[in-house]
Protein backbone atom coordinates (compact mmCIF):
# COMPACT_ATOMS: atom_id res chain seq x y z
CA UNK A 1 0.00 0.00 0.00
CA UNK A 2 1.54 3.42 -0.95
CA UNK A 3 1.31 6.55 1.13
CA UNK A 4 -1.61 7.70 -0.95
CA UNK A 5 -3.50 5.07 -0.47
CA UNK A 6 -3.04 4.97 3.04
CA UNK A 7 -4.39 8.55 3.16
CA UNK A 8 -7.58 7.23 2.26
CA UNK A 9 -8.21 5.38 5.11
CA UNK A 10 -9.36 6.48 8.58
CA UNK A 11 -7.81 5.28 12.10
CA UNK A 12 -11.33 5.63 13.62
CA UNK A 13 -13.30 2.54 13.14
CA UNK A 14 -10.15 0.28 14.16
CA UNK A 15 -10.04 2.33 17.44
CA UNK A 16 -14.15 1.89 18.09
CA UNK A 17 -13.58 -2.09 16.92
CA UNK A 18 -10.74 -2.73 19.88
CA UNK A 19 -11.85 -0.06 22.54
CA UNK A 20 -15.52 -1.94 22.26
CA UNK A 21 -13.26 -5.46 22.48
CA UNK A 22 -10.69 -4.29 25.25
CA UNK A 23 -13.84 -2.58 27.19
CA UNK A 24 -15.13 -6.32 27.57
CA UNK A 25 -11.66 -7.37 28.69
CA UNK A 26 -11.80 -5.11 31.15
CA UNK A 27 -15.04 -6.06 32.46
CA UNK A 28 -14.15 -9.70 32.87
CA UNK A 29 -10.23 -9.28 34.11
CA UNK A 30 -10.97 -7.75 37.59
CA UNK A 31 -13.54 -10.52 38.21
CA UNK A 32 -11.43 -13.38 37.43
CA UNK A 33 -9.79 -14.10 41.24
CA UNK A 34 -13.08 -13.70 42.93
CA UNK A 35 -15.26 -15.70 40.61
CA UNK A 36 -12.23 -17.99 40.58
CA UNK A 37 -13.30 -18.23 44.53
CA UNK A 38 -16.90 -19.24 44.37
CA UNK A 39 -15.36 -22.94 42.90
CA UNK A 40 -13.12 -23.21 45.90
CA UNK A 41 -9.73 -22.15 43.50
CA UNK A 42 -6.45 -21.73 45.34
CA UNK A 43 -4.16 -18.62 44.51
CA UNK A 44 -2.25 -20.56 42.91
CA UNK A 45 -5.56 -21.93 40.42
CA UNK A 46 -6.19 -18.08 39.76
CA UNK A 47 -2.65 -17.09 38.87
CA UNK A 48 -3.18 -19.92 36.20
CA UNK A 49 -6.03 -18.18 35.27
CA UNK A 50 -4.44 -15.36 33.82
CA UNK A 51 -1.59 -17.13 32.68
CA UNK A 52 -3.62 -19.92 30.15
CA UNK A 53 -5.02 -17.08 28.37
CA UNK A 54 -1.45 -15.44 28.15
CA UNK A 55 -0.31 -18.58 26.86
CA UNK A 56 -2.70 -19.40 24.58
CA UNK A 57 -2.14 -15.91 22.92
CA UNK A 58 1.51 -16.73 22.63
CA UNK A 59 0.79 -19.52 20.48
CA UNK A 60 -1.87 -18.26 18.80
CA UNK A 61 -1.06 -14.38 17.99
CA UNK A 62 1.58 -15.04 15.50
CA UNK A 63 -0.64 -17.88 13.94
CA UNK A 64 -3.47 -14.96 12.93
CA UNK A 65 -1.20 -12.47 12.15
CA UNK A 66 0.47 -14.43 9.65
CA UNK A 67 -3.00 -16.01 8.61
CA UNK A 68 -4.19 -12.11 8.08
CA UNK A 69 -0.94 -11.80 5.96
CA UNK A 70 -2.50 -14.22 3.53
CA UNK A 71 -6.80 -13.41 3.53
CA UNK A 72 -6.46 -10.28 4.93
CA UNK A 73 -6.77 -8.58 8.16
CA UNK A 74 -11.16 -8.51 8.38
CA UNK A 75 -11.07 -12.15 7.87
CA UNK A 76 -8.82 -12.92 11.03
CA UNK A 77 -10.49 -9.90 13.06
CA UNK A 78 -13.94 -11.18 12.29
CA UNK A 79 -13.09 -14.56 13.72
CA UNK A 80 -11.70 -13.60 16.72
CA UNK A 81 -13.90 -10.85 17.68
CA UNK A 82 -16.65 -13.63 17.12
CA UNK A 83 -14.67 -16.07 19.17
CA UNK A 84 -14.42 -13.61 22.07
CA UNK A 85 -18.04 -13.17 22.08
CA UNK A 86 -18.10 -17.12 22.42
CA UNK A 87 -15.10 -16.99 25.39
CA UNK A 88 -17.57 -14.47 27.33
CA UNK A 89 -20.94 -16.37 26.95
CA UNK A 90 -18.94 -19.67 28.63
CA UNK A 91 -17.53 -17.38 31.20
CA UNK A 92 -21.26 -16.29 31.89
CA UNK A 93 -22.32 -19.64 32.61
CA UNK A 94 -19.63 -21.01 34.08
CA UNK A 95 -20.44 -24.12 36.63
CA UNK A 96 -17.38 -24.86 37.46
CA UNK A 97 -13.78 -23.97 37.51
CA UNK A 98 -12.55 -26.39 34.41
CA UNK A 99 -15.60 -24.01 32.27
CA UNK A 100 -13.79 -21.22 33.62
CA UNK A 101 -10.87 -21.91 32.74
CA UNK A 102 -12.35 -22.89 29.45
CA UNK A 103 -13.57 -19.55 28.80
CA UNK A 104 -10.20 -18.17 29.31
CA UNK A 105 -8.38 -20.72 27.35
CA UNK A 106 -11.17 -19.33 24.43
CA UNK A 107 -10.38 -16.32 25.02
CA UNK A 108 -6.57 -16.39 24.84
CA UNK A 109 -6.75 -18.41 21.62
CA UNK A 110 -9.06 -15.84 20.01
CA UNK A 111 -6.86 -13.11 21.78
CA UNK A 112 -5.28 -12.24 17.68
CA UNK A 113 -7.82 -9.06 17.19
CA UNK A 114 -5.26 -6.58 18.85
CA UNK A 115 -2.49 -7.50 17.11
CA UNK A 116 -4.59 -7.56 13.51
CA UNK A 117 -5.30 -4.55 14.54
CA UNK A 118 -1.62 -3.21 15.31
CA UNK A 119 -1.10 -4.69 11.96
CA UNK A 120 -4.08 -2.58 10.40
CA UNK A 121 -2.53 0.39 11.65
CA UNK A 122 0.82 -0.24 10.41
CA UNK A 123 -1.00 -0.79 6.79
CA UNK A 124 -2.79 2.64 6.88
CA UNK A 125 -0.56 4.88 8.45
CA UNK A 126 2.70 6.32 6.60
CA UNK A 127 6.15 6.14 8.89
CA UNK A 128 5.86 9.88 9.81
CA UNK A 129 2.64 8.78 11.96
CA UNK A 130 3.10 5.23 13.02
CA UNK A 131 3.46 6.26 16.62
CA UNK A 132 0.17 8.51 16.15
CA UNK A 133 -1.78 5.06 15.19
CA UNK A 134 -0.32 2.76 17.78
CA UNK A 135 -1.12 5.54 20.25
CA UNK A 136 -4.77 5.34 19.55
CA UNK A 137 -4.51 1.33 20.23
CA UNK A 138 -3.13 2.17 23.37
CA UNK A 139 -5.31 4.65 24.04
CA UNK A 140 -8.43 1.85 23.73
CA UNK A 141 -6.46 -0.26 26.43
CA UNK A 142 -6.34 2.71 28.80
CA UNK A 143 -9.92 3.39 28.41
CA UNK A 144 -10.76 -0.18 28.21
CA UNK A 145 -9.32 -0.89 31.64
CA UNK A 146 -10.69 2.87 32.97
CA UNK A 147 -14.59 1.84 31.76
CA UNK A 148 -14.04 -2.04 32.23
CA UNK A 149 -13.77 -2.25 35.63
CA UNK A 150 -16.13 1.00 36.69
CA UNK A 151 -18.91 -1.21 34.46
CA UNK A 152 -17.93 -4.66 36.13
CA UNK A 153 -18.45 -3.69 39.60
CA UNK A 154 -21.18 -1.41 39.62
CA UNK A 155 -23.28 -0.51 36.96
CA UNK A 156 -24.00 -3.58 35.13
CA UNK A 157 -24.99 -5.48 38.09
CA UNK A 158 -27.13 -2.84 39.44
CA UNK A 159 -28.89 -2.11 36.45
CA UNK A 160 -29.72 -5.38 35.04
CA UNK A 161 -30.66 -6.56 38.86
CA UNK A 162 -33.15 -3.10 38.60
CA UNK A 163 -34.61 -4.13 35.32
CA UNK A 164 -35.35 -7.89 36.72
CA UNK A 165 -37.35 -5.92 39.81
CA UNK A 166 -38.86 -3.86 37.76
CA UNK A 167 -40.47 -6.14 35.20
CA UNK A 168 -40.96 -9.01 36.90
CA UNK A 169 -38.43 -11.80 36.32
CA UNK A 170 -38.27 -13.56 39.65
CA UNK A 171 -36.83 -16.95 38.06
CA UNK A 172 -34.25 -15.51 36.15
CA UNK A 173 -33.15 -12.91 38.72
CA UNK A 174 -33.12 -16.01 41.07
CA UNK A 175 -30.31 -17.42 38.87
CA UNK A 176 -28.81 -14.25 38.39
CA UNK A 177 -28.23 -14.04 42.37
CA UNK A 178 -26.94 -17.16 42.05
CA UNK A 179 -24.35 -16.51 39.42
CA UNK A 180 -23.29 -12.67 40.27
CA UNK A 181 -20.54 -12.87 37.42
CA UNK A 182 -23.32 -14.12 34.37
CA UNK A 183 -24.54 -10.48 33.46
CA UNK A 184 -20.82 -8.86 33.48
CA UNK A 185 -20.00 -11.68 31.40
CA UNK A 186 -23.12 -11.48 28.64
CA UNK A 187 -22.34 -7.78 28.30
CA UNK A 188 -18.63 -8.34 27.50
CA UNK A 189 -20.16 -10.48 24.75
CA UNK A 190 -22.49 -8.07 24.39
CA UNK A 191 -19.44 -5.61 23.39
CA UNK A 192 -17.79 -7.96 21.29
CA UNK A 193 -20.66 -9.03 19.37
CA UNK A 194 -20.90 -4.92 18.64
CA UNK A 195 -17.08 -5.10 17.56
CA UNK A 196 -17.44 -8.24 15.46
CA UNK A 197 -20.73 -5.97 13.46
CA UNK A 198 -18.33 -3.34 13.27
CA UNK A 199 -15.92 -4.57 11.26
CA UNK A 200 -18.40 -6.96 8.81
CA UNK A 201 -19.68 -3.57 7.71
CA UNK A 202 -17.50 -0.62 8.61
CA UNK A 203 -14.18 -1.47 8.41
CA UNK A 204 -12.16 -2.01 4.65
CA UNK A 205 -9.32 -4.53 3.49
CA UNK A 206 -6.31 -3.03 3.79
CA UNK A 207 -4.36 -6.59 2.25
CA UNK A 208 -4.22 -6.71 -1.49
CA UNK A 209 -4.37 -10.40 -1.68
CA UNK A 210 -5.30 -10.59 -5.46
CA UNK A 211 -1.67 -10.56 -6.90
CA UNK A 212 -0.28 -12.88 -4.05
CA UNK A 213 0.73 -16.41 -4.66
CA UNK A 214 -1.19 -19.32 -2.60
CA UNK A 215 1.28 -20.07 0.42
CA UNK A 216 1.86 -23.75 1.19
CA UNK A 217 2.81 -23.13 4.20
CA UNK A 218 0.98 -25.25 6.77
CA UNK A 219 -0.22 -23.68 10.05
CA UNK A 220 1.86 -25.07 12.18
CA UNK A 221 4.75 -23.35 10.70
CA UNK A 222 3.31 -20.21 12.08
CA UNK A 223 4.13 -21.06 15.56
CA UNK A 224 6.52 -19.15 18.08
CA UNK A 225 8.15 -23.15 18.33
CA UNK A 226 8.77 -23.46 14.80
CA UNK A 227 12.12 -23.32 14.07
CA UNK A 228 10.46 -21.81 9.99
CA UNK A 229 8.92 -19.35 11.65
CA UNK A 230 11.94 -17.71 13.46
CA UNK A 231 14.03 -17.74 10.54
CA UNK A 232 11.31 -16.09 8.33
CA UNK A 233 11.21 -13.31 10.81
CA UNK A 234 14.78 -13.01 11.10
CA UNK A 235 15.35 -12.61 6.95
CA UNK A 236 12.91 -10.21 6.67
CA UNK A 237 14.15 -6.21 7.04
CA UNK A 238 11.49 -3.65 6.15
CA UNK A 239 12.49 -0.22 4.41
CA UNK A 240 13.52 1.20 7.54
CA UNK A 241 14.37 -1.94 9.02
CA UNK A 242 18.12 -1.72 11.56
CA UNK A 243 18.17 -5.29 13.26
CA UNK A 244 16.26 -4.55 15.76
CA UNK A 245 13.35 -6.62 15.57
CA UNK A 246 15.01 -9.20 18.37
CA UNK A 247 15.77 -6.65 20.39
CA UNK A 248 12.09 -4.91 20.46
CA UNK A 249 10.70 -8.34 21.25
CA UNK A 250 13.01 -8.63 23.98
CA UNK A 251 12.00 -5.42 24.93
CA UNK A 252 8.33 -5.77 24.77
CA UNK A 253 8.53 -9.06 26.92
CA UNK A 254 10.57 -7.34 29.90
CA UNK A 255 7.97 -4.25 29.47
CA UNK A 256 5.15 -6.10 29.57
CA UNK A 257 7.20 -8.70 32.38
CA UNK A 258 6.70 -5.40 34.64
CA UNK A 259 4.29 -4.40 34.22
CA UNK A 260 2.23 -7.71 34.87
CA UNK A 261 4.53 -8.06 37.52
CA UNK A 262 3.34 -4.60 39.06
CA UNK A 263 -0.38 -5.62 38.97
CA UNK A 264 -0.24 -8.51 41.14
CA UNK A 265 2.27 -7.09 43.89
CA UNK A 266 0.62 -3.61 43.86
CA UNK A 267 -2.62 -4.53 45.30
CA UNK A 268 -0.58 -6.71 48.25
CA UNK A 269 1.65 -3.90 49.19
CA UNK A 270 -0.84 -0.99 48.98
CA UNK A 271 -2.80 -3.14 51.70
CA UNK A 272 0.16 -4.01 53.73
CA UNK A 273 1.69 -1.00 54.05
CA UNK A 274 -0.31 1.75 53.20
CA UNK A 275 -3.66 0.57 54.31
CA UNK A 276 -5.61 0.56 51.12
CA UNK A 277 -9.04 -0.56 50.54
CA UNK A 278 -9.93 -2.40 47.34
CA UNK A 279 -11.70 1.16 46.32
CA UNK A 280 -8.45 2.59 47.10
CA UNK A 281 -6.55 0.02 45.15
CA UNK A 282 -9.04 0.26 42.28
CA UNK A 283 -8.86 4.32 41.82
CA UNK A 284 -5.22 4.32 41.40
CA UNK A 285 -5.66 1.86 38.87
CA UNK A 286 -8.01 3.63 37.54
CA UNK A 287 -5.28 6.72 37.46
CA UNK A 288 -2.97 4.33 35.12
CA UNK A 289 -5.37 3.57 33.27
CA UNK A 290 -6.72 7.69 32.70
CA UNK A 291 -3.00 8.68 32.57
CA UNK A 292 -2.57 5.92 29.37
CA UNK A 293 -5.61 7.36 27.98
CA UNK A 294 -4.56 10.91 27.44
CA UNK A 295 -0.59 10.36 26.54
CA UNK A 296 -1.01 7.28 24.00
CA UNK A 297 -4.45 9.11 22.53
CA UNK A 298 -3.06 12.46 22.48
CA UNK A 299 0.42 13.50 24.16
CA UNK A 300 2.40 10.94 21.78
CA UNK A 301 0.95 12.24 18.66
CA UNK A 302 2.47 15.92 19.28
CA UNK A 303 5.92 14.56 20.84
CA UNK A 304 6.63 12.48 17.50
CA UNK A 305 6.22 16.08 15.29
CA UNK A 306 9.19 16.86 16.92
CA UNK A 307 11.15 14.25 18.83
CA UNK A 308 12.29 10.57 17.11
CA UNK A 309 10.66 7.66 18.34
CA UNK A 310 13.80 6.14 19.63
CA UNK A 311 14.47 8.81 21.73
CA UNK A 312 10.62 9.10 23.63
CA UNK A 313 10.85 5.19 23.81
CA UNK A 314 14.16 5.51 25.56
CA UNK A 315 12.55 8.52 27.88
CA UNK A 316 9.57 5.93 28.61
CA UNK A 317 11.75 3.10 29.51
CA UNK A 318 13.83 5.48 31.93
CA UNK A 319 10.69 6.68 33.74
CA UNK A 320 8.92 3.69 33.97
CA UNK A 321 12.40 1.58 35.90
CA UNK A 322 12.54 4.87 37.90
CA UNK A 323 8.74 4.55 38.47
CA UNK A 324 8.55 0.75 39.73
CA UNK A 325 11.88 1.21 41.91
CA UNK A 326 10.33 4.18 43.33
CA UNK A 327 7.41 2.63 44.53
CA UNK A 328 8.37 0.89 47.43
CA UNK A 329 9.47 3.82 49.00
CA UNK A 330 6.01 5.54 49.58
CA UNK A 331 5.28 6.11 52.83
CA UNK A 332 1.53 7.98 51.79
CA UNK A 333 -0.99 7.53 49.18
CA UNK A 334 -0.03 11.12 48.16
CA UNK A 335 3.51 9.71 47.22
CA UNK A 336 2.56 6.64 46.14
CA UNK A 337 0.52 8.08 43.52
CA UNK A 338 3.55 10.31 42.36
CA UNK A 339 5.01 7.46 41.82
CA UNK A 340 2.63 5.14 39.73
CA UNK A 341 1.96 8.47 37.56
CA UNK A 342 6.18 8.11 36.89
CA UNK A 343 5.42 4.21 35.89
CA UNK A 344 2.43 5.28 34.03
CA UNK A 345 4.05 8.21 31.93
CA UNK A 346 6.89 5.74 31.20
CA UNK A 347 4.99 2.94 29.97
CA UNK A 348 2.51 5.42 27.77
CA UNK A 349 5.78 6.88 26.33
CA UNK A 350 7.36 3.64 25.12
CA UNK A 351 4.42 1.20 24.37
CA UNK A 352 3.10 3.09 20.88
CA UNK A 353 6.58 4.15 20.01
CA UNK A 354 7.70 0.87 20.18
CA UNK A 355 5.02 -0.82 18.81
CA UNK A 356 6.09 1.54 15.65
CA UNK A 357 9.41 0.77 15.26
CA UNK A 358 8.88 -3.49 15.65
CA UNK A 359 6.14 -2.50 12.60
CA UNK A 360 8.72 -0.44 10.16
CA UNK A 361 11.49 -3.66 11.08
CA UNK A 362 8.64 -5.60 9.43
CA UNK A 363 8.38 -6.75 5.24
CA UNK A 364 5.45 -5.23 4.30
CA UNK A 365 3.54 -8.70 3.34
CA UNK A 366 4.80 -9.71 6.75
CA UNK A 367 3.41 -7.04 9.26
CA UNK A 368 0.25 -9.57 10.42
CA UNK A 369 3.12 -12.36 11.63
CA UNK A 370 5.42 -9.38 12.74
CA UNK A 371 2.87 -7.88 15.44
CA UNK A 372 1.14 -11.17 15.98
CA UNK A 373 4.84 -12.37 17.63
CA UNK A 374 5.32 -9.48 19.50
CA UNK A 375 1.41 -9.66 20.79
CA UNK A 376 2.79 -13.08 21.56
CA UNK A 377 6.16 -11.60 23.81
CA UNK A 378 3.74 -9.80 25.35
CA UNK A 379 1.40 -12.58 26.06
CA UNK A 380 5.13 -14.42 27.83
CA UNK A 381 5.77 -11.23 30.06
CA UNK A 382 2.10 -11.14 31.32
CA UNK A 383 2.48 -15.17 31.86
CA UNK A 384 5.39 -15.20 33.89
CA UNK A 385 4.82 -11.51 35.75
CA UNK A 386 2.37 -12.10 37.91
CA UNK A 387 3.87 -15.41 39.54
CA UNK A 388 7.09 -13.38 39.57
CA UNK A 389 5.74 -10.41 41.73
CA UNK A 390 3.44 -12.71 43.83
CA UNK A 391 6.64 -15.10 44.63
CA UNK A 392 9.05 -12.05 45.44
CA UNK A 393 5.76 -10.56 47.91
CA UNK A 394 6.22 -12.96 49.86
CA UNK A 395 10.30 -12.83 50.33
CA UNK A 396 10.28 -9.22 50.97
CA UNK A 397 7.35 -6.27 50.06
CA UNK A 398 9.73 -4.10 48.38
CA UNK A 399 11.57 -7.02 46.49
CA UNK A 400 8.85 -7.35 43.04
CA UNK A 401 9.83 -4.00 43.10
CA UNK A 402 12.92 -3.38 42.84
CA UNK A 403 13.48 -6.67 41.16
CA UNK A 404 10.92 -5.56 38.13
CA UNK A 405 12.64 -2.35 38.01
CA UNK A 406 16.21 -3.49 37.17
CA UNK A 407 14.87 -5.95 34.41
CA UNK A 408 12.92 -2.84 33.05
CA UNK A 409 16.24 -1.24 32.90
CA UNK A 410 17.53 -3.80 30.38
CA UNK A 411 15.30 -2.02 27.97
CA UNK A 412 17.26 1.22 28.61
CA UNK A 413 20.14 -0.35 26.54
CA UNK A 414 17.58 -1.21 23.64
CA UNK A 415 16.74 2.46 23.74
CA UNK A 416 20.37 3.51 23.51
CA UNK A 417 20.77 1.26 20.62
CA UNK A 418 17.83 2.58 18.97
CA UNK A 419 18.80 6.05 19.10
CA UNK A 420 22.26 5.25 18.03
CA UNK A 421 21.20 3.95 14.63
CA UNK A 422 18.03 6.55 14.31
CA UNK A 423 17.60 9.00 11.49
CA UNK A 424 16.75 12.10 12.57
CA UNK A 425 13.38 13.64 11.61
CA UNK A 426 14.47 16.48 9.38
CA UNK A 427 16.22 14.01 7.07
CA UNK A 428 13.42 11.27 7.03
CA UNK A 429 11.24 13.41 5.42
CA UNK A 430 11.23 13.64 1.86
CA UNK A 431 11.28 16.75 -0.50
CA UNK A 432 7.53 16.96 -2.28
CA UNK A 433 9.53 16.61 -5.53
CA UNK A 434 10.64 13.55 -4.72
CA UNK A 435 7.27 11.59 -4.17
């Protein structure tokens, strides 16, 4: 797709088709340890919890983003917007814990519309405004986990428990006590039922698959363990491509390492030693989430006119280390929120920047299989995080910490690198003449 082309297109109904997706994710995330509870699971059964759907979208991701390679991005986002509406309904009417953990398994193995849709904005956008698109994507997970929660633990309940009163519907609101988490569940399906409409009839192709040749490759050769799938990755370079597509995979696994990491020690320290409520707890996540909102929707967008992308990732990875190792060291809510707001700034900073750059390492008929494996790194980190932070808890409360922070730092040196081998702005951009 030339730049032209890509001027045609608008970034708007991708961000409505994954904020109405990562809304639903939201709802059902928060929910997850205490409906995990009602079937008697240990904390050990609700880490797993979170981590089968993390691994399931590390096998799966790069599968649909090289399958939307192929057939095109609508095909693969249709099908797993339509399998998350699926992953929801069983988490509705979950019995049991092995349907719960069924719905989750769904859902992680569905889990390729994000990264379609990374890919989507890497077709449409030109290099000068990568960042701008991946911003918006982030900007739909920072709303998605600002609305998610708010509607999980208040207003759906109350509503739909209002509307049974009102009208009548003693049976049903008899199961409906019974099963608190159904109705948060249906309306996440609700959500991605919306999504999946959207894009059957308002979002375009943006994969010219007419002139490409039938690949025999066989599915299984789009796996993170195939050793064919590696070594595709690792021939490719895109027009701006520097090496660094290893290294930006390393670096999204440590970022997203942390920040799974922070997530499940936050809550136990915030209660140990500061005395937070849950309400607490859940407003300064809340905070993250508004503070991810605003930079990756807006703030990113007007950096990138004027700083390289190398250079704000490298500021967000510095601010986010300083962030987690600062944390520990609040001794009031006032401070502590200083803090997260550090984390938060550094983590808005370098997740659309480097989302960018892994897209522009990327051959252009690879860009599906290119952000489905780093959706896939990410899908590791968030794995392997929470046990991390949970196991460290219990050595020391400031240990996760500090700990997280230092393998954040690793990413500092990935910045470096970056910005060693980064064109400045002034002479990326082409004279008119020239295009």
């Amino acid at each position: 797709m030339n730049k032209q082309s890509k001027k045609e297109y608008s970034l708007l109904p991708v961000f409505i088709v994954v904020l109405a997706d990562l809304i639903g994710f939201g709802i059902v995330l928060p929910l997850l340890p205490y409906y995990g509870k009602t079937f008697g699971a240990s904390a050990l059964l609700v880490g797993l919890l979170y981590s089968v759907y993390s691994l399931a979208q590390l096998i799966f991701s790069p599968m649909w983003g090289s399958y939307s390679d192929r057939i095109g991005r609508r095909p693969v986002m249709i099908i797993s917007t339509l399998g998350s509406v699926i992953a929801y309904i069983i988490f509705g009417l979950a019995g049991s814990l092995w349907v719960l953990f069924l719905s989750r398994i769904v859902a992680g193995i569905m889990g390729g519309n994000v990264s379609t849709a990374q890919a989507y904005v890497a077709d449409i956008t030109t290099e000068e405004n990568r960042s701008k698109g991946m911003g918006m994507i982030g900007a739909a997970f920072g709303i998605g986990f600002v609305i998610g929660p708010a509607l999980a633990t208040g207003l759906i309940s109350h509503a739909f428990h209002q509307f049974v009163a009102h009208h009548g519907l003693p049976a049903f609101g008899h199961w409906m006590n019974r099963n608190k988490y159904a109705m948060p569940g249906f309306f996440a399906a609700f959500l991605s039922f919306c999504s999946n409409m959207f894009v059957v009839f308002k979002l375009p192709e943006t994969v010219d698959t007419s002139n490409r040749a039938v690949s025999t490759d066989r599915p299984t050769r789009h796996t993170v363990f195939s050793k064919a799938f590696w070594q595709k990755l690792s021939k490719q370079s895109g027009k701006d491509a520097r090496g660094l597509l290893f290294p930006l995979f390393a670096a999204y696994f440590l970022l997203a390492f942390g920040q799974a990491s922070l997530y499940s020690a936050f809550p136990l320290f915030s209660k140990a030693n500061l005395g937070l409520s849950i309400e607490q707890i859940g407003i300064q996540f809340f905070y993250i989430g508004l503070i991810a909102a605003i930079i990756q929707g807006g703030v990113v967008r007007q950096l990138t006119k004027y700083i390289d992308e190398g250079k704000i990732f490298l500021a967000g990875c510095v601010l986010m280390s300083i962030g987690l190792g600062l944390i520990p060291l609040a001794g009031s809510l006032t401070m502590l929120s200083v803090y997260l707001g550090i984390m938060a700034v550094g983590f808005s900073l370098n997740q659309p920047t480097m989302l960018s750059l892994i897209s522009k390492e990327a051959e252009e008929s690879n860009v599906g299989a290119t952000m489905g494996t780093s959706q896939g790194m990410q899908g590791l980190g968030r794995m392997f995080g929470p046990v991390f932070g949970g196991f460290l808890f219990g050595i020391s409360d400031g240990l996760p910490f500090y700990c997280t922070a230092v393998a954040v730092a690793i990413t500092i040196l990935i910045g470096f690198k970056i910005v060693q081998t980064e064109i400045p702005q002034k002479e990326k951009k082409e004279p008119v003449a020239a295009k």
